[in-house]
Protein backbone atom coordinates (compact mmCIF):
# COMPACT_ATOMS: atom_id res chain seq x y z
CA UNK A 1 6.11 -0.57 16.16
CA UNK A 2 5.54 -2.79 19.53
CA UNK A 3 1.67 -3.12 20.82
CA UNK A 4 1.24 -2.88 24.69
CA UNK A 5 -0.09 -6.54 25.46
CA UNK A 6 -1.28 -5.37 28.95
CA UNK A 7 -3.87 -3.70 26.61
CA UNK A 8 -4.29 -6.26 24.06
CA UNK A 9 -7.99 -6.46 23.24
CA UNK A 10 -8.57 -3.04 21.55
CA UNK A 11 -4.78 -1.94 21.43
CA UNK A 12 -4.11 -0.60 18.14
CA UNK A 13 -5.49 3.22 18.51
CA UNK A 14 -3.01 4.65 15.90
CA UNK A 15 -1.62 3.35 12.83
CA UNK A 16 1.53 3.76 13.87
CA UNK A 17 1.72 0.89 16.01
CA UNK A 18 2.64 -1.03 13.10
CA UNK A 19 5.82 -1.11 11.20
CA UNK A 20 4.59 0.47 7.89
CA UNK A 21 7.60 -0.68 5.96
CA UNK A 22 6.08 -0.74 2.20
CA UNK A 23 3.52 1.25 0.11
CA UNK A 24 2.22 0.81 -2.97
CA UNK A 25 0.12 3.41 -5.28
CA UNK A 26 -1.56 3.26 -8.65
CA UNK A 27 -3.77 4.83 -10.73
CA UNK A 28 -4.89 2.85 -14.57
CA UNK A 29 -5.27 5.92 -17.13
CA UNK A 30 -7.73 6.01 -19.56
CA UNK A 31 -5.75 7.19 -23.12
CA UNK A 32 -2.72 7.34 -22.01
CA UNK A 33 -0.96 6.32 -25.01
CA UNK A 34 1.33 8.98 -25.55
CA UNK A 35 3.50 7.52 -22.98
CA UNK A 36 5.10 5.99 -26.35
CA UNK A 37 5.77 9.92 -27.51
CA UNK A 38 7.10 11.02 -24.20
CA UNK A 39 8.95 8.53 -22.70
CA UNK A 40 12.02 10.45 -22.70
CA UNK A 41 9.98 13.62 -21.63
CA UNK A 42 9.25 12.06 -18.23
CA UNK A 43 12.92 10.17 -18.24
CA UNK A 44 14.20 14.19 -18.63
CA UNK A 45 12.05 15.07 -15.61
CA UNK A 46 14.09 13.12 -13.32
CA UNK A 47 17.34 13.94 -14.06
CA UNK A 48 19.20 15.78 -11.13
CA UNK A 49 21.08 18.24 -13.19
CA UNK A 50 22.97 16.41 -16.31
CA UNK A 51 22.98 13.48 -14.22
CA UNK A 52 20.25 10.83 -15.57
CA UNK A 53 18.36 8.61 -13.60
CA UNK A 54 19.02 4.41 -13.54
CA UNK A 55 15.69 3.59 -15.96
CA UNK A 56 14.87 0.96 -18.53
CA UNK A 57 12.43 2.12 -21.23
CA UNK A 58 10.55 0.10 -24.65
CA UNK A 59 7.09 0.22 -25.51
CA UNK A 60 5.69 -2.06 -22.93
CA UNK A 61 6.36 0.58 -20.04
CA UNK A 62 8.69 2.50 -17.97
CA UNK A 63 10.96 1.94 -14.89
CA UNK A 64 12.77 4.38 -13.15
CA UNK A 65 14.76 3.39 -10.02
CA UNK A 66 14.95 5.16 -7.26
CA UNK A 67 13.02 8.38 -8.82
CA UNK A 68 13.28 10.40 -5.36
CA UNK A 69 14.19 10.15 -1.85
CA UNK A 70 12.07 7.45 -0.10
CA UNK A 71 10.52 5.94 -3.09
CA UNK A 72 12.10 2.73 -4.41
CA UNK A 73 10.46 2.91 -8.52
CA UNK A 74 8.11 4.28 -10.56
CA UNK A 75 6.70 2.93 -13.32
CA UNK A 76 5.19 4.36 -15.98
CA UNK A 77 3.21 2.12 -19.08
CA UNK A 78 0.17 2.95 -21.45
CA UNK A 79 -2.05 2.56 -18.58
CA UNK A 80 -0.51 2.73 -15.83
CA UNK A 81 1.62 4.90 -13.19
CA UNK A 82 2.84 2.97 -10.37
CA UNK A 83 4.93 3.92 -7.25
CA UNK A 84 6.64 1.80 -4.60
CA UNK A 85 7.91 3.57 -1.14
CA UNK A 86 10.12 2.02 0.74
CA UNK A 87 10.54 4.07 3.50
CA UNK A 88 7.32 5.24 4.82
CA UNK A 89 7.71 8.29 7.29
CA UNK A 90 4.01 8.36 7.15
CA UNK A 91 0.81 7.75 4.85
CA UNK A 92 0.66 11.57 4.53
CA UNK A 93 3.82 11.64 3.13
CA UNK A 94 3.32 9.05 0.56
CA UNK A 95 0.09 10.40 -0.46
CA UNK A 96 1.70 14.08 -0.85
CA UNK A 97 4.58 12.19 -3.13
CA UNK A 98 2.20 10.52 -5.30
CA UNK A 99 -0.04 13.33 -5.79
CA UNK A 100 2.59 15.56 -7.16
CA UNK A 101 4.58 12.97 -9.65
CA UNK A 102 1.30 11.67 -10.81
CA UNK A 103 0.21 15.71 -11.46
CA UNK A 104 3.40 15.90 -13.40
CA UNK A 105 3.40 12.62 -15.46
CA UNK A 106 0.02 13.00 -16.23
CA UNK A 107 0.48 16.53 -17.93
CA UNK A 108 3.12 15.17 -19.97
CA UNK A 109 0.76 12.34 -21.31
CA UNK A 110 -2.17 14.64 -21.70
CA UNK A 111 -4.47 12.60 -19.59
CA UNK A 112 -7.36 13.59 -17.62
CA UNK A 113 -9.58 10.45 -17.05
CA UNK A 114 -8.51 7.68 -15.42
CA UNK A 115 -10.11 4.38 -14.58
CA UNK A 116 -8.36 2.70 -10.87
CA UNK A 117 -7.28 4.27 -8.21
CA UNK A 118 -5.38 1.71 -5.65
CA UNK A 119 -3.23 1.82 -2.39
CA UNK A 120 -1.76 -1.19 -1.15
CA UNK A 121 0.33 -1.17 2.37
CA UNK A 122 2.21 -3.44 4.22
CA UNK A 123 1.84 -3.38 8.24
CA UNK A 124 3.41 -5.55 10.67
CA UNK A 125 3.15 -6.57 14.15
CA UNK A 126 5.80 -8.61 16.02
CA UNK A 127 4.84 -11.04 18.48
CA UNK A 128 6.37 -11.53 21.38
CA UNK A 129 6.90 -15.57 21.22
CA UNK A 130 6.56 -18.41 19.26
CA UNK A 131 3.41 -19.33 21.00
CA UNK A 132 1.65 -16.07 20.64
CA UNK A 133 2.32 -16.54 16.16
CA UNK A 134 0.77 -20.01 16.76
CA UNK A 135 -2.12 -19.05 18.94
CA UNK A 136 -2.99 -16.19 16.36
CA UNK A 137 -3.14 -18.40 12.95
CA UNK A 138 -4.79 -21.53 14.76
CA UNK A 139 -7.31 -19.55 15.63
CA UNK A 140 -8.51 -19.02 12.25
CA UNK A 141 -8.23 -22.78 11.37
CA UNK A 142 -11.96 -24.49 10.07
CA UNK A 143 -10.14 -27.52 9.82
CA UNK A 144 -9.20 -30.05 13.28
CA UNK A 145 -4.91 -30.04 13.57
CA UNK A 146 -4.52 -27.32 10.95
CA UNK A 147 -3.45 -24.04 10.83
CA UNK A 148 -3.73 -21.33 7.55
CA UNK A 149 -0.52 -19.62 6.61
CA UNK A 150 -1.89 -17.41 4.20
CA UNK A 151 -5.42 -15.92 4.69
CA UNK A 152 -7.52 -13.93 1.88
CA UNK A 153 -10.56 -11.50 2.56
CA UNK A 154 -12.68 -8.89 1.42
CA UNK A 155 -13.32 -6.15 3.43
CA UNK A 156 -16.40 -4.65 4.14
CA UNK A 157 -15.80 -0.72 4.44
CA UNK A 158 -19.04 1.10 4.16
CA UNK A 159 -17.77 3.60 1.64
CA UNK A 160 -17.55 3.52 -1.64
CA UNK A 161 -13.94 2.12 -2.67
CA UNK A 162 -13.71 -1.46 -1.93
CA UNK A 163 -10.85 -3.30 0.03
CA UNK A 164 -8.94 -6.71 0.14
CA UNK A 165 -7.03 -8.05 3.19
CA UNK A 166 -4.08 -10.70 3.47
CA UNK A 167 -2.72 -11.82 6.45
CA UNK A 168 0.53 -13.75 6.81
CA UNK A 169 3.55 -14.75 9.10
CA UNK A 170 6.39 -13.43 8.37
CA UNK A 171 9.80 -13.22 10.12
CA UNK A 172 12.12 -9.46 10.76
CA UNK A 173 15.47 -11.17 9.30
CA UNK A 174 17.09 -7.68 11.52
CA UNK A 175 15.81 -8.86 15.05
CA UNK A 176 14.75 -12.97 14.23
CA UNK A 177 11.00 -12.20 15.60
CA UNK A 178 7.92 -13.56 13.87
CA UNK A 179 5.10 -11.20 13.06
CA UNK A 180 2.16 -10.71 11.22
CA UNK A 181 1.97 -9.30 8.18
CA UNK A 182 -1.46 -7.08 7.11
CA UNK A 183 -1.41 -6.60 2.93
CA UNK A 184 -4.40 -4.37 2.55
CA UNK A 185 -5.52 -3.01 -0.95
CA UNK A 186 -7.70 -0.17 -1.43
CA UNK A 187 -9.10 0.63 -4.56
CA UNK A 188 -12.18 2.20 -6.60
CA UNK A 189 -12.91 1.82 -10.37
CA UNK A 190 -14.58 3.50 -12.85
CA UNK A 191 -14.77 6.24 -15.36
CA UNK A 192 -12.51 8.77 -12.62
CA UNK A 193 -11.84 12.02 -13.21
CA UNK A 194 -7.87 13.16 -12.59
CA UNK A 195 -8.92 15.80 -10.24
CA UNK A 196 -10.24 13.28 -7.73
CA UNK A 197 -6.97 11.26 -7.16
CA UNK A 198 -6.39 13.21 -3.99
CA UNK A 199 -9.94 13.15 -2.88
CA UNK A 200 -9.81 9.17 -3.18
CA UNK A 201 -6.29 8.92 -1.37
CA UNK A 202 -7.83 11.06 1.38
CA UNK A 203 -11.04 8.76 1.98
CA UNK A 204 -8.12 6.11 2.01
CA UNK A 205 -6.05 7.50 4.61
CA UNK A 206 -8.74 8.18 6.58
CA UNK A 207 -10.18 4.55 6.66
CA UNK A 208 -6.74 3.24 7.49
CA UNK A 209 -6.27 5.58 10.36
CA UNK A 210 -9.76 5.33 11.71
CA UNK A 211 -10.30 3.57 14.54
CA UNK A 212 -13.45 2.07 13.48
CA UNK A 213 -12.32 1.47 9.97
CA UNK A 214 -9.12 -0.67 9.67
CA UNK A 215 -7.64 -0.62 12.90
CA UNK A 216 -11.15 -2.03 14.14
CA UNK A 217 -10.76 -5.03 11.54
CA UNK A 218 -7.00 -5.76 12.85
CA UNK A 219 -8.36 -5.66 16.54
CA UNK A 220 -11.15 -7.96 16.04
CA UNK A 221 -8.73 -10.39 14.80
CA UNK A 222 -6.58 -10.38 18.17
CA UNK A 223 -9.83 -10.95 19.76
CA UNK A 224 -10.31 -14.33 18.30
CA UNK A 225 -7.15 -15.20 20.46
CA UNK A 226 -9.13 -14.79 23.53
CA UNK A 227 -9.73 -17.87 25.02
């Protein structure tokens, strides 16, 4: 979770470097009204023998608490299934998770297009001092005594999904340290077809772990710190 700062500069070589503490998938269905059918079809699907999952359910949508080990909700709506993890062993992991509940929920809608895919993470680094946090965000300040707390991009991947990036302090309330945290979205729309969801996760994984896809992006911005 801790960078080596003797070899700050191009330091992040794997992914997990960072503290990967949230993840975030969705997919937007195309017809997937019969959600209002089989609500309770899906709500049965959970249940670990007669014992019923925590869920609220009405016609806007679906959410079921703590559907499995590792994953903190799921919600399900006309055009949407959405998962949160909150324990993130690794992006494999979440990816194989996803994969199979959204194979499962979308057979019991009867859905085979879709029209979003999207993966959103959280990754943090902690800095090792105060001054280090305020040498980081000053250095993207455009404006004299100034320095930007929250900071909004698009990424340029060269591939076909597109990406947004936030970056923001934030503080580990276990340990008292101040870090930086990474929000990156991935995401590609269209007309999709259901058998590409875990073609598109794939091309996802492997920007975030590539060392000249994202992990390039979050070492250029430590450069900018060199004075």
């Amino acid at each position: 979770m801790y960078i080596n700062k003797q070899n700050m500069g191009k330091a992040i070589q794997k992914l997990n470097k960072l503290a990967n503490p949230l993840s975030f998938i969705q997919i937007n269905t195309i017809k997937g009204f019969k959600y209002v059918d089989r609500a309770g079809e899906i709500v049965n699907s959970y249940c670990k023998g007669s014992a019923a999952p925590k869920f609220t359910m009405n016609l806007n949508g679906l959410i079921i608490d703590q559907p499995l080990d590792k994953t903190d909700q799921l919600k399900i709506t006309t055009q949407t299934v959405w998962m949160k993890f909150n324990e993130v062993d690794s992006l494999d992991m979440v990816s194989n998770i996803f994969e199979k509940e959204a194979e499962k929920i979308l057979n019991i809608l009867d859905v085979d297009k879709i029209s979003r895919v999207g993966w959103r993470n959280y990754f943090i680094y902690d800095f090792e001092d105060d001054k280090e946090k305020d040498c980081y965000f000053k250095k993207f300040s455009i404006i004299k005594n100034t320095k930007p707390q929250i900071l909004r991009l698009e990424i340029e991947t060269g591939k076909k999904f597109s990406a947004s990036l936030m970056i923001e302090p934030v503080l580990n309330n276990d340990t008292k340290t101040d870090g930086v945290l990474f929000d990156v979205d991935l995401f590609i729309d269209g007309e999709l077809e259901r058998k590409d969801i875990s073609r598109f996760l794939k091309e996802f994984r492997q920007y975030l772990c590539e060392e000249k896809g994202f992990l390039d992006l979050i070492n250029d911005s430590f450069e900018k710190n060199v004075a």
